[in-house]
Protein backbone atom coordinates (compact mmCIF):
# COMPACT_ATOMS: atom_id res chain seq x y z
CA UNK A 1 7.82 -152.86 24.41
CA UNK A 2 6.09 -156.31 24.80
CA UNK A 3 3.57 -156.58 28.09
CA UNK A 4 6.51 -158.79 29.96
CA UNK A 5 8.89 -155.77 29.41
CA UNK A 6 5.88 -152.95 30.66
CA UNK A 7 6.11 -154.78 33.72
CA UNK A 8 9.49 -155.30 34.17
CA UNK A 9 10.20 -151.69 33.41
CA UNK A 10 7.34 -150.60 35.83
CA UNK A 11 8.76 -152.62 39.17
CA UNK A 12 12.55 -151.11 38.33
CA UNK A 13 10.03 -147.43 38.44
CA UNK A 14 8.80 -148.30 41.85
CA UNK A 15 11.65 -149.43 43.22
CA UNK A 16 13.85 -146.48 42.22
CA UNK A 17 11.00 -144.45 44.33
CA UNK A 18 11.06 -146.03 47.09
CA UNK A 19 14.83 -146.09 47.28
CA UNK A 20 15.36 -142.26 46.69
CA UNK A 21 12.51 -141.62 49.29
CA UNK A 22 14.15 -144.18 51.86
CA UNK A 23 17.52 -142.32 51.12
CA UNK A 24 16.38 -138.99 51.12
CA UNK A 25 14.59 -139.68 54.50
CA UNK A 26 11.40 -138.75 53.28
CA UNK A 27 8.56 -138.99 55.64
CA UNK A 28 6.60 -140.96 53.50
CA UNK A 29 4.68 -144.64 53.53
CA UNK A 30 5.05 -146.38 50.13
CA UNK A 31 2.60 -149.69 49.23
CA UNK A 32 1.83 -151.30 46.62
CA UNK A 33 -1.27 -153.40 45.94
CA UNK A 34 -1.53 -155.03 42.29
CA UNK A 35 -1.19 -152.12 39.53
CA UNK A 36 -0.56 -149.13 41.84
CA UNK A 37 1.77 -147.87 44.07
CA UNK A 38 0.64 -145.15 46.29
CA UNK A 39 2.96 -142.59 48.17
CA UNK A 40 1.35 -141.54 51.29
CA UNK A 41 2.52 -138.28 53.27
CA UNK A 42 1.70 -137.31 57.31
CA UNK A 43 -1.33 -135.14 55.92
CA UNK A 44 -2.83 -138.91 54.28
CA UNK A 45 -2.81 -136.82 51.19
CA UNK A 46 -1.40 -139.79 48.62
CA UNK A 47 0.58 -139.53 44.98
CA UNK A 48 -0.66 -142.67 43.24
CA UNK A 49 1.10 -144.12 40.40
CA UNK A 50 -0.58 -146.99 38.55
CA UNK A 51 0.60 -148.98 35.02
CA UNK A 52 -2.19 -149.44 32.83
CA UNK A 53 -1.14 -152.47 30.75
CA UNK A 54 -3.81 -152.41 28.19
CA UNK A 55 -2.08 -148.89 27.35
CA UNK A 56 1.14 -149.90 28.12
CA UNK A 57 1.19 -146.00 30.11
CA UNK A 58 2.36 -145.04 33.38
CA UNK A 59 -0.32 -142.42 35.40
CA UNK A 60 0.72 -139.96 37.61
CA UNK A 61 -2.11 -138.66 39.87
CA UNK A 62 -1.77 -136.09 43.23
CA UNK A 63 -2.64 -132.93 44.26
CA UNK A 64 -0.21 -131.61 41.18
CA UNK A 65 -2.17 -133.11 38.46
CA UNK A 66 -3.09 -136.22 36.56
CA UNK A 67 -0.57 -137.24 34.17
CA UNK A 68 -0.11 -140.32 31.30
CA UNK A 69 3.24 -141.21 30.30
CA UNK A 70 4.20 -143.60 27.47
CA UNK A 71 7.90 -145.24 27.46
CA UNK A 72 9.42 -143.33 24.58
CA UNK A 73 13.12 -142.76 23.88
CA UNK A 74 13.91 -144.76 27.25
CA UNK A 75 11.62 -142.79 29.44
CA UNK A 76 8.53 -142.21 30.17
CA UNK A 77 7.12 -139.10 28.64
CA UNK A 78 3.68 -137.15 28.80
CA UNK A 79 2.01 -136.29 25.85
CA UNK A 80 2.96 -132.52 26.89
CA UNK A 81 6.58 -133.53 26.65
CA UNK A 82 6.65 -133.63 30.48
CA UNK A 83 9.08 -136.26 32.35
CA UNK A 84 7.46 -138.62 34.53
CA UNK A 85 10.49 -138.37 37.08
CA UNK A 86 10.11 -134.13 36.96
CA UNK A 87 6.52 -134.72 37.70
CA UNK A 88 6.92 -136.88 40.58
CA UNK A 89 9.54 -134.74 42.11
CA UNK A 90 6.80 -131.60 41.34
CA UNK A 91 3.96 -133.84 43.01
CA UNK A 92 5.90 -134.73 46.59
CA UNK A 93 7.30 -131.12 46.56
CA UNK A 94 3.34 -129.98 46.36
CA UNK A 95 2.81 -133.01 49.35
CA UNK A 96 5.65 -131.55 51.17
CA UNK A 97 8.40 -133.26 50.33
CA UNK A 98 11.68 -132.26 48.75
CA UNK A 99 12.82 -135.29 46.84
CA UNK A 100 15.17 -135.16 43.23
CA UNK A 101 15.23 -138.77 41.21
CA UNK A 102 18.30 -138.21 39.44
């Protein structure tokens, strides 16, 4: 994957979130300001995910964990062999929120 493609790849990310939260009728605020995208929840706590071009990795941080995920087999995958959509469902469920990215 060439930098062009990261990004490209990253925005479709973000804007599959913010769908399925809009949809789901999460009570959630979503922004995004340059390379992250932050989810915030009526505590203020926050899931944050950021693209780290020089990497070409996704992160993954909230009150679940910190996680790094590089596009492998056409997703993006921890080194653990976690999925970046099962952790983001695991980090809104521990904000609150019951949310499934299918």
């Amino acid at each position: 994957m060439n930098v062009t493609e990261f990004h490209q790849n990253i925005e479709q990310v973000w804007l599959k979130i913010e769908e399925q939260l809009e949809e789901q009728d999460c009570d959630v605020d979503c922004d995004t300001q340059g390379s992250v995208f932050t989810i915030t929840f009526p505590d203020r706590s926050q899931v944050v995910v950021n693209k780290q071009e020089p990497l070409l990795e996704l992160w993954l941080a909230s009150k679940a964990g910190g996680f790094h995920f590089a596009f492998k087999d056409g997703q993006w995958i921890a080194n653990d062999g976690k999925l970046f959509w099962q952790c983001l469902e695991e980090a809104c469920r521990v904000h609150g929120e019951q949310v499934h990215f299918a």
